[in-house]
PDB file of N, CA and C in Angstrom:
ATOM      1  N   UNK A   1      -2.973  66.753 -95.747  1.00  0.00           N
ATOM      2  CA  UNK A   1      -2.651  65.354 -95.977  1.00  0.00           C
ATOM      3  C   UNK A   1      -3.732  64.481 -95.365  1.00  0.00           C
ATOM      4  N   UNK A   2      -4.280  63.196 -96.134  1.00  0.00           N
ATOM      5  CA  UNK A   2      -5.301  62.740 -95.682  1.00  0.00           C
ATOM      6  C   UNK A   2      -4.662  61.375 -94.710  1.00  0.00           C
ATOM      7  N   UNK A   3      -4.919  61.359 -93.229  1.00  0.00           N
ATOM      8  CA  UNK A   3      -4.604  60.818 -92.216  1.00  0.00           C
ATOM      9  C   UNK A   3      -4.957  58.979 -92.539  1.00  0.00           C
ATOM     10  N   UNK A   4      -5.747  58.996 -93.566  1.00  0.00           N
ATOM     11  CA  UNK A   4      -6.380  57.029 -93.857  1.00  0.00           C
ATOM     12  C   UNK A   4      -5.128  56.897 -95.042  1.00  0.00           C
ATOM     13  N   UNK A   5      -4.610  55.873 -94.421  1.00  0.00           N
ATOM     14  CA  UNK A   5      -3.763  54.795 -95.240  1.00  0.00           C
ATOM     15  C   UNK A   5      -5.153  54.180 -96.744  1.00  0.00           C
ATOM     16  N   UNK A   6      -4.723  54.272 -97.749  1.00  0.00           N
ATOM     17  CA  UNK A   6      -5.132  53.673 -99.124  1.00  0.00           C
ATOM     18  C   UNK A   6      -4.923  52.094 -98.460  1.00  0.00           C
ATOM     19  N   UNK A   7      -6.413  51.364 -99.693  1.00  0.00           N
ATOM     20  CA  UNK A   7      -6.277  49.904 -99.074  1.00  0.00           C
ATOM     21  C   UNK A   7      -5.236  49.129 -99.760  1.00  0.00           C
ATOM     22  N   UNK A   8      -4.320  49.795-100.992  1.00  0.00           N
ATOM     23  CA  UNK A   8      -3.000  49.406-101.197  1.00  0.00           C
ATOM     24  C   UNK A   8      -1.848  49.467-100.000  1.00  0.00           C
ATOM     25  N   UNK A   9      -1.685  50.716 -99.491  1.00  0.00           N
ATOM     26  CA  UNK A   9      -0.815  50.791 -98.440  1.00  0.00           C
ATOM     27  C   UNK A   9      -0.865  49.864 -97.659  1.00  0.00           C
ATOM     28  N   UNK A  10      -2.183  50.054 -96.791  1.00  0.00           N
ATOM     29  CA  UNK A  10      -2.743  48.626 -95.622  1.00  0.00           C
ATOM     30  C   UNK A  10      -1.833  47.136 -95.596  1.00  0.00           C
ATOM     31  N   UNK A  11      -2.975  46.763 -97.189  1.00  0.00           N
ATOM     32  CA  UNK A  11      -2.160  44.949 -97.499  1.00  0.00           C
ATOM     33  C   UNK A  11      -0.538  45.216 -97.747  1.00  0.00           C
ATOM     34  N   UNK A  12       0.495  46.145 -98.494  1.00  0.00           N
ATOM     35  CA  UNK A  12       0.918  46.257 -98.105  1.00  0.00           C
ATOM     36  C   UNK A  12       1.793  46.124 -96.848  1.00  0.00           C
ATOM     37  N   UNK A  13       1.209  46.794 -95.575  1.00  0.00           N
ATOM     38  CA  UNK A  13       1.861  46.387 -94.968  1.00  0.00           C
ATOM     39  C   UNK A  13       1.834  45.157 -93.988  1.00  0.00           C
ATOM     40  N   UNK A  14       0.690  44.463 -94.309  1.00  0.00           N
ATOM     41  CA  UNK A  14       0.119  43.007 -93.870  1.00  0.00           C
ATOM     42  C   UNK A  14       1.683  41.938 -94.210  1.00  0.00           C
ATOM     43  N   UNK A  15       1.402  42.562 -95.816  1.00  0.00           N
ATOM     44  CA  UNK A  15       3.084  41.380 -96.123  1.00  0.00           C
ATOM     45  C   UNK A  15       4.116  41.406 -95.615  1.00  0.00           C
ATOM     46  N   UNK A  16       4.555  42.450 -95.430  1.00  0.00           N
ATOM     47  CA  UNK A  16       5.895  42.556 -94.568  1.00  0.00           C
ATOM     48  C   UNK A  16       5.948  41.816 -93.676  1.00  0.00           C
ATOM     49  N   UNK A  17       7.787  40.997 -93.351  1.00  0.00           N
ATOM     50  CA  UNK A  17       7.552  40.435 -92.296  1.00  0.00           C
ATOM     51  C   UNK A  17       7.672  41.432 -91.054  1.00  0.00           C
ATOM     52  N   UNK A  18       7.795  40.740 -89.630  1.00  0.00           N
ATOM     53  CA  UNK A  18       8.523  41.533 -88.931  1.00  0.00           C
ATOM     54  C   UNK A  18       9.684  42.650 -88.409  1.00  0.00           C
ATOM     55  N   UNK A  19      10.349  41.692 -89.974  1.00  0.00           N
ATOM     56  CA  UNK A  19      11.683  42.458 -89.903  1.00  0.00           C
ATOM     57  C   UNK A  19      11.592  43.608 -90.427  1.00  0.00           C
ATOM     58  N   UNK A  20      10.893  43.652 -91.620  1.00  0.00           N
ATOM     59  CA  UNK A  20      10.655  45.261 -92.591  1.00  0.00           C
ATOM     60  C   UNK A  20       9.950  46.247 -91.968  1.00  0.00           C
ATOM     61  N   UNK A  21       8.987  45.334 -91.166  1.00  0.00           N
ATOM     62  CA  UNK A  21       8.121  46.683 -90.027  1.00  0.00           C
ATOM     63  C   UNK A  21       8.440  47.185 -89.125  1.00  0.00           C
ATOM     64  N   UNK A  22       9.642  46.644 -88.486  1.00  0.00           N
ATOM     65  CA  UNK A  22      10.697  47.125 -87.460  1.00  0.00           C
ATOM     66  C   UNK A  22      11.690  47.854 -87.898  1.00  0.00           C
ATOM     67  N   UNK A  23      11.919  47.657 -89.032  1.00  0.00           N
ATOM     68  CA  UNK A  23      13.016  48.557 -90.190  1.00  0.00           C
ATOM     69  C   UNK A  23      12.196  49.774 -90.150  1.00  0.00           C
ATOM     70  N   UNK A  24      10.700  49.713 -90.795  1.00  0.00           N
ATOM     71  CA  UNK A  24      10.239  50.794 -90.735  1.00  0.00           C
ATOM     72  C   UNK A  24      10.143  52.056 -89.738  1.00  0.00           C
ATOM     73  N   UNK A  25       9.508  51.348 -88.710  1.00  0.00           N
ATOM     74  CA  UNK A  25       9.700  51.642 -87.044  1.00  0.00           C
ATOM     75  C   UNK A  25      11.160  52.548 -87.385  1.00  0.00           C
ATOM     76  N   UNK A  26      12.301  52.160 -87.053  1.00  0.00           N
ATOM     77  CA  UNK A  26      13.618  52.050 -86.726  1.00  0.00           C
ATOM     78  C   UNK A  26      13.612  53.652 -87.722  1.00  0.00           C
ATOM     79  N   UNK A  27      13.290  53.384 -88.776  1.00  0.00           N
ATOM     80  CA  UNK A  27      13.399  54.613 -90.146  1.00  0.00           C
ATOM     81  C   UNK A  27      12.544  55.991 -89.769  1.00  0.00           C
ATOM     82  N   UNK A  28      11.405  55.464 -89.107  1.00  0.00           N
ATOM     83  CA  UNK A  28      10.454  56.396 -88.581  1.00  0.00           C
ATOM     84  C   UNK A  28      10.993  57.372 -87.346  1.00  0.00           C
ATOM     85  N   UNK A  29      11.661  56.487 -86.768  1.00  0.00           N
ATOM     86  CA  UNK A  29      11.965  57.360 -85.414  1.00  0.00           C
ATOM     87  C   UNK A  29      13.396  58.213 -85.561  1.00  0.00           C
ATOM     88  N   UNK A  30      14.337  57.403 -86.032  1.00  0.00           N
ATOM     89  CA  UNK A  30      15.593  58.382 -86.919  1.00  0.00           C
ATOM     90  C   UNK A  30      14.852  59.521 -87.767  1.00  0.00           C
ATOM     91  N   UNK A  31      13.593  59.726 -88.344  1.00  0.00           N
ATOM     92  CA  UNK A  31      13.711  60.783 -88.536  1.00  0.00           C
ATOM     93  C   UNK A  31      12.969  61.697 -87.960  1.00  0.00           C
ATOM     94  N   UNK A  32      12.549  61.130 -87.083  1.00  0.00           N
ATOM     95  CA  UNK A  32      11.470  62.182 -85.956  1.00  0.00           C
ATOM     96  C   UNK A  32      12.280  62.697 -85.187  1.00  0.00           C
ATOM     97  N   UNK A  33      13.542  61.621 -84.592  1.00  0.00           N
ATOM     98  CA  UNK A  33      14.837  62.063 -83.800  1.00  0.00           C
ATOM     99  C   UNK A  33      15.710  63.461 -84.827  1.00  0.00           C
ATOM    100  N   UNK A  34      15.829  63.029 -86.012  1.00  0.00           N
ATOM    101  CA  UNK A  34      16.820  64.295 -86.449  1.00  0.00           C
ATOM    102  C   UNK A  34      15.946  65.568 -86.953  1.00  0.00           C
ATOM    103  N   UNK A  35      14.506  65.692 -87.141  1.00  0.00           N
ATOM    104  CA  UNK A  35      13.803  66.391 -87.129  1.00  0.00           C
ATOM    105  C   UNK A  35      13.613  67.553 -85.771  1.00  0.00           C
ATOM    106  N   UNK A  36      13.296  66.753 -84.845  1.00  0.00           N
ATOM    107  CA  UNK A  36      13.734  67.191 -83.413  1.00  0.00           C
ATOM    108  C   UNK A  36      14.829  67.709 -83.361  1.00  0.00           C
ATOM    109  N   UNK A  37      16.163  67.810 -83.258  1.00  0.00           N
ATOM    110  CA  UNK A  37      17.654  67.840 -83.559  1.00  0.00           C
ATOM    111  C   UNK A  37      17.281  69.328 -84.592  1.00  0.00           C
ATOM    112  N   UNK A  38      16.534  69.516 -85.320  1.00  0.00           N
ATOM    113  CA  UNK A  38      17.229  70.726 -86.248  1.00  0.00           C
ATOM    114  C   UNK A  38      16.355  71.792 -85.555  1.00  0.00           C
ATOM    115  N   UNK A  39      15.690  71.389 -84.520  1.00  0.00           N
ATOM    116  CA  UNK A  39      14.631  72.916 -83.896  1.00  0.00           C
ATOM    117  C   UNK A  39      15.421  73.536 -82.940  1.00  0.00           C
ATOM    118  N   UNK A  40      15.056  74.677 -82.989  1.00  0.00           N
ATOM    119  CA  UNK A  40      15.940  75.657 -82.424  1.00  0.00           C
ATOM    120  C   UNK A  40      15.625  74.968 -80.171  1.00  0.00           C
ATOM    121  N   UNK A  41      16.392  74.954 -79.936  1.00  0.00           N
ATOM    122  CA  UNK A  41      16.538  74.306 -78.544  1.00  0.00           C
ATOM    123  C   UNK A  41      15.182  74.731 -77.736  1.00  0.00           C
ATOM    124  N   UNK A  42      14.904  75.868 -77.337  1.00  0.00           N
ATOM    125  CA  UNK A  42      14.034  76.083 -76.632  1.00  0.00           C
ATOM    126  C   UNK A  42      12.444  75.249 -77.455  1.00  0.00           C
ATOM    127  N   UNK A  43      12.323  75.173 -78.553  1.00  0.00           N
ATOM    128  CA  UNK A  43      11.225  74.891 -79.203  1.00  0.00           C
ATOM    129  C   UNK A  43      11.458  73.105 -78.789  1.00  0.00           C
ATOM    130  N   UNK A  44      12.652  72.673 -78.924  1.00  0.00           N
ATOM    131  CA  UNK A  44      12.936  71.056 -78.417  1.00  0.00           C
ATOM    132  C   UNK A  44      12.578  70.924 -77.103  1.00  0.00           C
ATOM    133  N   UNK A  45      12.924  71.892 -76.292  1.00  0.00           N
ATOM    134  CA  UNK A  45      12.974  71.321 -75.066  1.00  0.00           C
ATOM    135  C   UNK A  45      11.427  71.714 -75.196  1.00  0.00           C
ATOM    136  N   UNK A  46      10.705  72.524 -75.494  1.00  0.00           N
ATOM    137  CA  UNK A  46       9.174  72.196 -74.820  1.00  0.00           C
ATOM    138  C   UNK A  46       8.474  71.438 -75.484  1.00  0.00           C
ATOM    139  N   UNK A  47       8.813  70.751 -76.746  1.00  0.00           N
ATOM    140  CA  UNK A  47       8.096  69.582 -77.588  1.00  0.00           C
ATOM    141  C   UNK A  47       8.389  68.623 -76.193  1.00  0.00           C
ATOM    142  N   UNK A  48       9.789  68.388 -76.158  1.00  0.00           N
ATOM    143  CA  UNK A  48      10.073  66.956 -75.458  1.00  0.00           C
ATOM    144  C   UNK A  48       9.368  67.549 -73.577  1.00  0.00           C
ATOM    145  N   UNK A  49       9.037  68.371 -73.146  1.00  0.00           N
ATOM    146  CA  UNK A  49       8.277  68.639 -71.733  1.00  0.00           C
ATOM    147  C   UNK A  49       6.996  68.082 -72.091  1.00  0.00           C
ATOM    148  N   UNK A  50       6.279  68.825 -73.339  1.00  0.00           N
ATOM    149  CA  UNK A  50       5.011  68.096 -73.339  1.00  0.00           C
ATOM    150  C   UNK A  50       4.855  66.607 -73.539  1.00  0.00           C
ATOM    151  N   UNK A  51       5.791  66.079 -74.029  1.00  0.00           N
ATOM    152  CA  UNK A  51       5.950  64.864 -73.957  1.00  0.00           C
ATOM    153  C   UNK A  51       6.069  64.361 -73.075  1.00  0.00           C
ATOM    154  N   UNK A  52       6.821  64.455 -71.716  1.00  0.00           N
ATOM    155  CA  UNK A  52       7.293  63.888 -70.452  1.00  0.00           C
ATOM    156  C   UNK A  52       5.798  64.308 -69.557  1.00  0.00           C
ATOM    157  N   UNK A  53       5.018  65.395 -69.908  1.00  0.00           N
ATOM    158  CA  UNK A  53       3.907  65.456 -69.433  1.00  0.00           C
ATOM    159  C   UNK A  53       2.556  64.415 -69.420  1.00  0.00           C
ATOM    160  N   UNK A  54       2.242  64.390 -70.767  1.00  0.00           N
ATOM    161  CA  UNK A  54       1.737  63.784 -70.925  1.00  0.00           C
ATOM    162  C   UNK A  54       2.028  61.760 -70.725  1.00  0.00           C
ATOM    163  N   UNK A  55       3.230  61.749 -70.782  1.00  0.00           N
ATOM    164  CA  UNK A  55       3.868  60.184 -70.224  1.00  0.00           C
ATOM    165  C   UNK A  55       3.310  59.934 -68.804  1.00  0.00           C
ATOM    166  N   UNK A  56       3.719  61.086 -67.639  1.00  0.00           N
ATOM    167  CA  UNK A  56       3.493  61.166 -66.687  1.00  0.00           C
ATOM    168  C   UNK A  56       1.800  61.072 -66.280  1.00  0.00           C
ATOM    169  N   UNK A  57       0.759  61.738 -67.180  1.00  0.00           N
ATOM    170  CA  UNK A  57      -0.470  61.913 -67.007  1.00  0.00           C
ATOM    171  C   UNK A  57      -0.585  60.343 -67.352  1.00  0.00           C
ATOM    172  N   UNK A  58      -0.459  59.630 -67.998  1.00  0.00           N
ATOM    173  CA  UNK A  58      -0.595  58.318 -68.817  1.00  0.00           C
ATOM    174  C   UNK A  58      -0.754  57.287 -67.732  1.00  0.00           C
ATOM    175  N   UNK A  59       1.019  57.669 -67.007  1.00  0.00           N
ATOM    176  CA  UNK A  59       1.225  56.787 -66.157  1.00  0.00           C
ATOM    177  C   UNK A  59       0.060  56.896 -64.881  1.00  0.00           C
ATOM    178  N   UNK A  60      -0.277  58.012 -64.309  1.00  0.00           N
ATOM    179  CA  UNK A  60      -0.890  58.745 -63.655  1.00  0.00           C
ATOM    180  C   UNK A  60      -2.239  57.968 -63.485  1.00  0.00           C
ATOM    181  N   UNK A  61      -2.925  57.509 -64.623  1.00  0.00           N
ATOM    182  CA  UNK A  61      -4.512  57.500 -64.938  1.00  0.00           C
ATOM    183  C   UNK A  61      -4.258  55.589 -64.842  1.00  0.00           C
ATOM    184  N   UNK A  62      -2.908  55.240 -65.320  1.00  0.00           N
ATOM    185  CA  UNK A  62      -2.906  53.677 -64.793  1.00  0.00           C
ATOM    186  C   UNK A  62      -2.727  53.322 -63.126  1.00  0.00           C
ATOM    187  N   UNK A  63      -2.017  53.969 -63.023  1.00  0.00           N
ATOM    188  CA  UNK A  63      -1.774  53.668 -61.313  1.00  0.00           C
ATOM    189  C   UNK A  63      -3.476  53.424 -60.571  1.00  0.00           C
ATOM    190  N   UNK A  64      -3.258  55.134 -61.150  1.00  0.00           N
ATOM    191  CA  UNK A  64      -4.895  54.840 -60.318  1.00  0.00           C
ATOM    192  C   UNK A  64      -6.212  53.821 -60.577  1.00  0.00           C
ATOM    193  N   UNK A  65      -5.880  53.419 -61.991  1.00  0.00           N
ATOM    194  CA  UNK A  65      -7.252  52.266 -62.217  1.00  0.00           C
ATOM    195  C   UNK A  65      -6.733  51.120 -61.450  1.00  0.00           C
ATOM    196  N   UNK A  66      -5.556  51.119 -61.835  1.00  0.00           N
ATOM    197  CA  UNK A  66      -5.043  49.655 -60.620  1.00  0.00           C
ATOM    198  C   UNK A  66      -5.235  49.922 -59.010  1.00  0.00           C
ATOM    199  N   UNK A  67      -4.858  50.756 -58.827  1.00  0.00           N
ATOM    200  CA  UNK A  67      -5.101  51.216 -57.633  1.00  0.00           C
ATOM    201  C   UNK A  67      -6.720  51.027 -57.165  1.00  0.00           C
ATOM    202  N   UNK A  68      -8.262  51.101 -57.636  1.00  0.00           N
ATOM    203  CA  UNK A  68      -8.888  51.147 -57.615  1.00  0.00           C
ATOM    204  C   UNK A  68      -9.983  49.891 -57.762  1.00  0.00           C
ATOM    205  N   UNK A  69      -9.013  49.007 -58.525  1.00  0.00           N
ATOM    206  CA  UNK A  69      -9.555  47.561 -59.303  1.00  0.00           C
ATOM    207  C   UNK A  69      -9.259  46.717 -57.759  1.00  0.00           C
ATOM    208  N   UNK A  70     -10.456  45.825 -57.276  1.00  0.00           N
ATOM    209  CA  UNK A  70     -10.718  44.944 -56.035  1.00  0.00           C
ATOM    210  C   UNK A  70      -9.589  43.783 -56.260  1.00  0.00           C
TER     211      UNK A  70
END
């Protein structure tokens, strides 16, 4: 699958207001959530670890630039 949005898609989604792109949002994550939901548990729980990992590394690399900034 090719990862670049078509420059139909794009304007597209320029028009939408807020509300349809938050709909979208909202549509996107219900199905990432019930996608998640049909994997066999152990395969969930280490999707969602690497996730909490990497949150943690995220948070990790901000502290410290603040931490560092005069």
């Amino acid at each position: 699958m090719d990862p670049m949005l078509s420059a139909e898609r794009i304007e597209a989604y320029r028009r939408m207001t807020p509300e349809e792109r938050w709909r979208e949002v909202e549509e996107l994550m219900t199905l990432a959530w019930r996608s998640l939901l049909e994997l066999p548990v152990e395969e969930r729980n280490r999707r969602l670890a690497l996730i909490r990992e990497e949150h943690e590394e995220s948070d990790r690399i901000l502290i410290e630039f603040f931490r560092n900034r005069p």
